[in-house]
C-alpha atoms as a PDB file:
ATOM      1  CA  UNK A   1       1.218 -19.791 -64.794  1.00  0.00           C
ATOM      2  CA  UNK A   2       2.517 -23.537 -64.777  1.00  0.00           C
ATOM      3  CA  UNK A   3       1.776 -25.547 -67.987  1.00  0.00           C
ATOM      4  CA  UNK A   4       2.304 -29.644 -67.695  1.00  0.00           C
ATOM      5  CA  UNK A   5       3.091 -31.901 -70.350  1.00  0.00           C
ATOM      6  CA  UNK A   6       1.846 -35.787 -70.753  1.00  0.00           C
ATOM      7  CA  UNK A   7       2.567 -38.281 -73.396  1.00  0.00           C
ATOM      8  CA  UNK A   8      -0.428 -40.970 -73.778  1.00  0.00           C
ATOM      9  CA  UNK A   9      -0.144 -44.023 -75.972  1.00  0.00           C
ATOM     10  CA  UNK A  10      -2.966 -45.949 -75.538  1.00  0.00           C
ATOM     11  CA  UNK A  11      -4.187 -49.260 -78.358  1.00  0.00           C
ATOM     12  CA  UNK A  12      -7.650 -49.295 -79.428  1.00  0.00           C
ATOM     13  CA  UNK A  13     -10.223 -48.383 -82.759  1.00  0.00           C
ATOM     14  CA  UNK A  14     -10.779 -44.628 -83.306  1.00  0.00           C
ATOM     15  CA  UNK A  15     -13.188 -43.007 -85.803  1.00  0.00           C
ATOM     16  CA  UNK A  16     -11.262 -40.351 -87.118  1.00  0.00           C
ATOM     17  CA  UNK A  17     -14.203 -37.521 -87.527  1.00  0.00           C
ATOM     18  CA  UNK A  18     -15.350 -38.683 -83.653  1.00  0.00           C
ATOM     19  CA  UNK A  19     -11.197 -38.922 -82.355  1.00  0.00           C
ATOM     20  CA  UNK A  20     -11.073 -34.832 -84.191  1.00  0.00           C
ATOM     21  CA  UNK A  21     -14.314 -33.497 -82.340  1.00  0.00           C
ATOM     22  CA  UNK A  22     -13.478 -35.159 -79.250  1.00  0.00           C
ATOM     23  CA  UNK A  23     -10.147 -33.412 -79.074  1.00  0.00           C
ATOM     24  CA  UNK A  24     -11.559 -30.118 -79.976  1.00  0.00           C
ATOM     25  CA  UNK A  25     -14.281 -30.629 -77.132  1.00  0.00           C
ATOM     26  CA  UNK A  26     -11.112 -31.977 -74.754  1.00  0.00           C
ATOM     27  CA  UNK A  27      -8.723 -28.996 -75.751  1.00  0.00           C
ATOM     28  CA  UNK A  28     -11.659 -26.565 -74.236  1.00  0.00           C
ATOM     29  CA  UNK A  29     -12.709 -28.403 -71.330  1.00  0.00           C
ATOM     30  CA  UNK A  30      -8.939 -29.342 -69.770  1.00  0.00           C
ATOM     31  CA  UNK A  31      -7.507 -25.651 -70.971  1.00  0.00           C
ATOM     32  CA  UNK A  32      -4.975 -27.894 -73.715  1.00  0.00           C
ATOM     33  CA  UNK A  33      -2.531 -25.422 -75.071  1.00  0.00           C
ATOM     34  CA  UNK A  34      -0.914 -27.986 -77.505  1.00  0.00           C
ATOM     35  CA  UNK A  35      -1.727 -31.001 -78.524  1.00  0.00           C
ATOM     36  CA  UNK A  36       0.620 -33.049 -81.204  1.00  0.00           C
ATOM     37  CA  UNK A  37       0.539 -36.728 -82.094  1.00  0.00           C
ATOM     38  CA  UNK A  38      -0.528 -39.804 -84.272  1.00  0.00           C
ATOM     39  CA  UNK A  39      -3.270 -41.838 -84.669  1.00  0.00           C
ATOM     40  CA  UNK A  40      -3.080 -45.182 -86.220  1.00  0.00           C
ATOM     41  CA  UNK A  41      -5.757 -46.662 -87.539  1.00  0.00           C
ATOM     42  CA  UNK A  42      -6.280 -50.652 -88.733  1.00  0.00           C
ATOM     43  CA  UNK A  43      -7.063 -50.033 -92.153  1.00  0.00           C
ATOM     44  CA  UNK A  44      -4.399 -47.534 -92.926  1.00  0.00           C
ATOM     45  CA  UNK A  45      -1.041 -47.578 -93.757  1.00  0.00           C
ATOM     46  CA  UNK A  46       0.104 -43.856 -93.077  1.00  0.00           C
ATOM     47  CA  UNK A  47      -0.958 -42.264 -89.625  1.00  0.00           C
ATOM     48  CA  UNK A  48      -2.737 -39.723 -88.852  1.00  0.00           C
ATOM     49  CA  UNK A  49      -0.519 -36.797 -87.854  1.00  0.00           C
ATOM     50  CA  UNK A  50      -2.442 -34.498 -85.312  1.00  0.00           C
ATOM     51  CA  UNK A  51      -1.520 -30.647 -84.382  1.00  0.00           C
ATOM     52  CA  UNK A  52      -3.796 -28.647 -82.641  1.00  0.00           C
ATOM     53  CA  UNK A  53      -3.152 -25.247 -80.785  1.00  0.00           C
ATOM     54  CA  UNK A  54      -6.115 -24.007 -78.647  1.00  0.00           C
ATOM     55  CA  UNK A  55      -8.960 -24.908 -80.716  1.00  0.00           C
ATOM     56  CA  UNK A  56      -7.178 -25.014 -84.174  1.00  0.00           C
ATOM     57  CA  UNK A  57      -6.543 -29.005 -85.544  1.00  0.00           C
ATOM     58  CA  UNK A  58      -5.166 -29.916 -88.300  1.00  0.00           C
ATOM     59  CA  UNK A  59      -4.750 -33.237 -89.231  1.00  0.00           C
ATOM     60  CA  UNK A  60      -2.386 -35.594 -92.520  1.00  0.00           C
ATOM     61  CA  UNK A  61      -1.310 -38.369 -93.303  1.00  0.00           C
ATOM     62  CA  UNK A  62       2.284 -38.908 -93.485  1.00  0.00           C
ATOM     63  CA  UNK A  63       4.521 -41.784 -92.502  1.00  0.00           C
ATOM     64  CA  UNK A  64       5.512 -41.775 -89.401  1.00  0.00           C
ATOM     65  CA  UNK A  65      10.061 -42.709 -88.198  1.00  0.00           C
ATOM     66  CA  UNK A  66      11.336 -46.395 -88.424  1.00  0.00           C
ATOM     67  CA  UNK A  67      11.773 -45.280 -84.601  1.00  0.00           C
ATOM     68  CA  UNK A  68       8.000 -44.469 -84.031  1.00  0.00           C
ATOM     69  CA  UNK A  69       5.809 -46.450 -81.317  1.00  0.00           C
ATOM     70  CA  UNK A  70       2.891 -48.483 -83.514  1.00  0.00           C
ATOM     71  CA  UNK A  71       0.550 -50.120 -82.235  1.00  0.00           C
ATOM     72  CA  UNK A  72      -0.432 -53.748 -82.429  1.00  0.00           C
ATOM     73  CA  UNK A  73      -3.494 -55.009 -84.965  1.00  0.00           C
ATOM     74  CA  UNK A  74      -6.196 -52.432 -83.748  1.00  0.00           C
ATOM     75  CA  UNK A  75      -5.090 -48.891 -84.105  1.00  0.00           C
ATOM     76  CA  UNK A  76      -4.007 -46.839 -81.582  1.00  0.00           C
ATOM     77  CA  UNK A  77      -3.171 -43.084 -80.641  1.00  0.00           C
ATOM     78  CA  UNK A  78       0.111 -41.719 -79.266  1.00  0.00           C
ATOM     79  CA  UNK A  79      -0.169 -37.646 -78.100  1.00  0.00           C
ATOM     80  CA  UNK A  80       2.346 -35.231 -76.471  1.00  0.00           C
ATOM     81  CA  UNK A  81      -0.094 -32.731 -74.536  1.00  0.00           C
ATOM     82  CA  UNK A  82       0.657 -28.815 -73.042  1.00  0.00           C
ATOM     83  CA  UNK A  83      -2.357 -28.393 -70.487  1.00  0.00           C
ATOM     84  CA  UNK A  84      -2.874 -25.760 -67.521  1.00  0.00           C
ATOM     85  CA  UNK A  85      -4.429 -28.756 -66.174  1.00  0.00           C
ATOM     86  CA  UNK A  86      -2.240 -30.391 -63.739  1.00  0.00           C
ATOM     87  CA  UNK A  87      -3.622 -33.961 -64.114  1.00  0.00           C
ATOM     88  CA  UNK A  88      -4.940 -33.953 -67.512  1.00  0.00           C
ATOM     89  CA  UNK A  89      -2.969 -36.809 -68.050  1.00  0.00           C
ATOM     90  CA  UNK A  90      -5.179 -39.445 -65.767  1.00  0.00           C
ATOM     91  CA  UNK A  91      -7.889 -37.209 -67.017  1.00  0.00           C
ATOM     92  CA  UNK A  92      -7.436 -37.176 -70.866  1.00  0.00           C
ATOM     93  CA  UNK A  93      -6.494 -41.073 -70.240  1.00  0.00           C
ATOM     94  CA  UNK A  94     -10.093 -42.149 -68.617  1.00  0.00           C
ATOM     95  CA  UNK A  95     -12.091 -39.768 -71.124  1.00  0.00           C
ATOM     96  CA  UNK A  96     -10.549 -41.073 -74.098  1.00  0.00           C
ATOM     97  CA  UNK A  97     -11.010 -45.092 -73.098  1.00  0.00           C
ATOM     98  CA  UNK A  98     -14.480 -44.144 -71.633  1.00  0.00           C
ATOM     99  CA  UNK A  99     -15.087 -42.988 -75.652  1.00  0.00           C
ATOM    100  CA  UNK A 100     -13.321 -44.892 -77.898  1.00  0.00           C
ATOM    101  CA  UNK A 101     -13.534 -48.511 -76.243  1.00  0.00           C
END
């Protein structure tokens, strides 16, 4: 069995209900092992921290390093993914701008 990482960082407005039952629905359909990351959202100071392992998420807020990436004015997400998948990077990519822009 092979398991490939990604890291995505991509800018743009998430809702964060939708952004949690997207992953959910995206850890299932790409075989996600582990998925761990922020969200940043416009109105927000803190991000969202994200852990989810197989269909478990659980989501806080809680500030985030000096050293962190951030995005610009909009929001933004930054994830580290485990995936049986071998391109669920380009794949997790397209479905996430295809939802959230």
């Amino acid at each position: 069995v092979r398991v490939y990482s990604c890291s995505i960082r991509l800018e743009l407005d998430v809702d964060q209900a939708e952004c949690e039952k997207f992953l959910k629905n995206l850890s299932a359909n790409l075989q996600i092992l582990r998925l761990k990351g922020r969200i940043w959202f416009s109105n927000k100071n803190l991000p969202l921290q994200i852990q989810m392992v197989g269909p478990r998420l659980s989501t806080w807020f809680e500030a985030a390093p000096n050293s962190a990436w951030r995005p610009n004015d909009i929001g933004g997400l930054e994830l580290v993914v485990l995936s049986l998948n071998e391109d669920s990077e380009e794949k997790i990519r397209q479905l996430i701008i295809q939802r959230f822009s």
